[in-house]
Protein backbone atom coordinates (compact mmCIF):
# COMPACT_ATOMS: atom_id res chain seq x y z
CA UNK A 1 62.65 131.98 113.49
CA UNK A 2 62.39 128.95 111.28
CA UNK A 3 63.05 130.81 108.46
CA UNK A 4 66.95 131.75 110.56
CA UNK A 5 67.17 127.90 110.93
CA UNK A 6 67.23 127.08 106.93
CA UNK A 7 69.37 130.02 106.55
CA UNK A 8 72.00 129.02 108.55
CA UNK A 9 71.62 124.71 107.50
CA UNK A 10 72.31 126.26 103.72
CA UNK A 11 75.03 128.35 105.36
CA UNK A 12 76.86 125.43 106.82
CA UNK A 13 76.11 123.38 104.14
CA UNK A 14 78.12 125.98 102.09
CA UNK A 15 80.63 126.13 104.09
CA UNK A 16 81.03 122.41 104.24
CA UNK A 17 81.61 122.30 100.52
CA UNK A 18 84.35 125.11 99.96
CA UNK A 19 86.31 123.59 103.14
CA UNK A 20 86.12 120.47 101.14
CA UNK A 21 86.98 121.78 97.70
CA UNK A 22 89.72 123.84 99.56
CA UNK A 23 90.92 120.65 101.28
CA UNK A 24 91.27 119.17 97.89
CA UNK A 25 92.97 121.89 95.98
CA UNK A 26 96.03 122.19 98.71
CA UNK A 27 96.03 118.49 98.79
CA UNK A 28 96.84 118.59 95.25
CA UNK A 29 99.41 121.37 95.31
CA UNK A 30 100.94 119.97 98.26
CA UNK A 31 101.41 116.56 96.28
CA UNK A 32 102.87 118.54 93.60
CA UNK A 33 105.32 120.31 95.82
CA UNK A 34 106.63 116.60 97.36
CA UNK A 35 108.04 115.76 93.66
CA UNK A 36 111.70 116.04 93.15
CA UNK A 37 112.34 119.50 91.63
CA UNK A 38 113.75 117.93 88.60
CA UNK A 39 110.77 115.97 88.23
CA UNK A 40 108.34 119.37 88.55
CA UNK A 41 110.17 120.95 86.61
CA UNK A 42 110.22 118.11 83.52
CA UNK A 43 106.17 117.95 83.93
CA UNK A 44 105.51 120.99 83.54
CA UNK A 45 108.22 122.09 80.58
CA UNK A 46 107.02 118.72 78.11
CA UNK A 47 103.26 120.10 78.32
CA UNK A 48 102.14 117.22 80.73
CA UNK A 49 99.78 119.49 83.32
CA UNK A 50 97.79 120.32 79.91
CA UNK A 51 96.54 116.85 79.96
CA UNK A 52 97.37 115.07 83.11
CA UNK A 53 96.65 115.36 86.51
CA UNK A 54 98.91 114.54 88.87
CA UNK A 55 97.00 111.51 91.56
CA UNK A 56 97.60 109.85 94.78
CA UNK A 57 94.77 106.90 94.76
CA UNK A 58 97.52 104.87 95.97
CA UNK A 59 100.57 105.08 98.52
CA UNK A 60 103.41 106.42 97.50
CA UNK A 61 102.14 108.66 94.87
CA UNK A 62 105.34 108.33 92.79
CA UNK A 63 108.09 105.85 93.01
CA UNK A 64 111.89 106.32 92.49
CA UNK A 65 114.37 104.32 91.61
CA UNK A 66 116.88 104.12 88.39
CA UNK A 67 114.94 102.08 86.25
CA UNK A 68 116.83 102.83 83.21
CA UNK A 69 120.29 101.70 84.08
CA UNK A 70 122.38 105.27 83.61
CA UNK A 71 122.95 105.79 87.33
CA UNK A 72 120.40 108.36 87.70
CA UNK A 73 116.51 108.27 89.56
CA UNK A 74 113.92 108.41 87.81
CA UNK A 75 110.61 108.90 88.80
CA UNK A 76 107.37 106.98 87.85
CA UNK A 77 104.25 109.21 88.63
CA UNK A 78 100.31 108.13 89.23
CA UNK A 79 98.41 110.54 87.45
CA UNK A 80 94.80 110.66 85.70
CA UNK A 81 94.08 111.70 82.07
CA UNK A 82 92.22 114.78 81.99
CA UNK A 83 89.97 113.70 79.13
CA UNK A 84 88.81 110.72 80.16
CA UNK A 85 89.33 109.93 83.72
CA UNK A 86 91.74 107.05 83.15
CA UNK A 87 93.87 106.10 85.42
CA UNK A 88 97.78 105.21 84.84
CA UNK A 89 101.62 106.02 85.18
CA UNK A 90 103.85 108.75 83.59
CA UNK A 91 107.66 107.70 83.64
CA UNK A 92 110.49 110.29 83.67
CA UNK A 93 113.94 109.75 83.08
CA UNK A 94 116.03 112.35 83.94
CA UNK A 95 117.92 113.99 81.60
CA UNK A 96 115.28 112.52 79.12
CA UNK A 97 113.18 114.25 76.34
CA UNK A 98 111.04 111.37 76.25
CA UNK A 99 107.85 110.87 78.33
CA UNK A 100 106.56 107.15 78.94
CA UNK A 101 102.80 106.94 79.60
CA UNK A 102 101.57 103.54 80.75
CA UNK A 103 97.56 103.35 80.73
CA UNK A 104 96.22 106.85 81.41
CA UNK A 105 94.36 106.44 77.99
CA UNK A 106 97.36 104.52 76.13
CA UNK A 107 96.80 100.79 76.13
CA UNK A 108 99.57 99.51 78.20
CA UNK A 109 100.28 95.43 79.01
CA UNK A 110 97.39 93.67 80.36
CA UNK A 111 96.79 96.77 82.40
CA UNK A 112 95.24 98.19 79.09
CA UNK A 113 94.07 102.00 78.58
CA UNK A 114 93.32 102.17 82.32
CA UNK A 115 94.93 101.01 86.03
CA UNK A 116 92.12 101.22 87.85
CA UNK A 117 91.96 98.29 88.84
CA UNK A 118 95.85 98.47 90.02
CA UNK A 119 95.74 98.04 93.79
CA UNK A 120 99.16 98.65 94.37
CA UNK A 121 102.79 99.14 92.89
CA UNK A 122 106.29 99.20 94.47
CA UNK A 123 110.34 99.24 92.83
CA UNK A 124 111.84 95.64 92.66
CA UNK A 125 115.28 94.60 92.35
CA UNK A 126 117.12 91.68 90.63
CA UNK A 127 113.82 90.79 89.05
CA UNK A 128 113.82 87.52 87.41
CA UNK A 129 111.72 87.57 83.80
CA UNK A 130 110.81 85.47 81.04
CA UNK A 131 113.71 82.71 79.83
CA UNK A 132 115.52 83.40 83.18
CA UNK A 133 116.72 86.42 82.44
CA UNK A 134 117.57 89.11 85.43
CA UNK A 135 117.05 92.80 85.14
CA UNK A 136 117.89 94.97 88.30
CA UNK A 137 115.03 97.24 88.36
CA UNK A 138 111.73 97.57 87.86
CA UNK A 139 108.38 98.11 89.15
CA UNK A 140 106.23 95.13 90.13
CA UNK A 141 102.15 96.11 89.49
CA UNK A 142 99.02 94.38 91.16
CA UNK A 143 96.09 94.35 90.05
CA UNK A 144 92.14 93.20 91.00
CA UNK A 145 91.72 89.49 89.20
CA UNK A 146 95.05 89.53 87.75
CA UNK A 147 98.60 87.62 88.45
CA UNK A 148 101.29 90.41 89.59
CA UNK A 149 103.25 91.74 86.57
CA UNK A 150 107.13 93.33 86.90
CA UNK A 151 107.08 96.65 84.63
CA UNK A 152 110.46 96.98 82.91
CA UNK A 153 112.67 99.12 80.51
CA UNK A 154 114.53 97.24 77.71
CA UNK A 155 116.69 100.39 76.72
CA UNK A 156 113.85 101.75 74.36
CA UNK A 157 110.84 100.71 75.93
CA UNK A 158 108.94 99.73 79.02
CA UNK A 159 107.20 96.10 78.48
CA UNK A 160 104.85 94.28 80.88
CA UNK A 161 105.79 90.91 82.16
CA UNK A 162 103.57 88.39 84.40
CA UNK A 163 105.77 87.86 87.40
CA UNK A 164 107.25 84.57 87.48
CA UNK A 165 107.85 82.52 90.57
């Protein structure tokens, strides 16, 4: 009898574990599935589920917005470097070739090689920068012991400002 007791503890425990591994995999396809086709479709034709994985460790998952001025959304994307476990963002323009990775194992702003300690992100508009300038879009990043930053395309490039104001 006590032998049928251990049995079915190991059983359960089993079973515990693939509900939670299954839990996880859908969870991930399901996140995958919520991006804009276009979007999908761009990650997976540039090579980027080779060495990314697509994350949610914060809400939203991805942010849209135009953040390059041509009248289009683009999408900026949490995701986690396979290799290393860093954490960071992968911006998409659409209609694009390029791929912009920020962190995620490229040293990015004061953010460096990896967000983790980025607590949470959102789009901004009419975001004042440096020497008073104004730039309509962007995406404004806070992180643990650091002052909030504004993440911004100059045309070529995204750059990392400390927020002003």
């Amino acid at each position: 009898m006590a032998g049928s007791s251990k049995s079915s503890n190991i059983n359960l425990s089993t079973m515990k574990i693939l509900w939670t591994i299954s839990c996880l995999f859908f969870s991930v396809l399901s996140y995958a599935s919520q991006l804009p086709e276009w979007a999908r479709k761009d990650f997976e034709r540039k090579g980027l589920k080779d060495k990314f994985e697509l994350a949610d460790y914060l809400r939203p998952a991805y942010l849209e917005a135009d953040l390059n001025g041509d009248m289009r959304n683009d999408i900026a994307i949490l995701v986690i470097e396979k290799q290393t476990g860093n954490k960071g963002l992968l911006i998409l323009h659409q209609g694009d070739p390029n791929v912009y990775i920020l962190g995620a194992g490229s040293t990015f702003g004061d953010g460096g090689n990896d967000f983790v300690k980025m607590n949470s992100w959102k789009i901004v508009n009419d975001v004042s920068i440096r020497r008073n300038n104004r730039i309509k879009t962007g995406i404004e990043v806070n992180f643990t012991d650091m002052s909030p930053a504004v993440i911004i395309f100059d045309g070529k490039e995204y750059n990392w400002q400390v927020q002003e104001g």
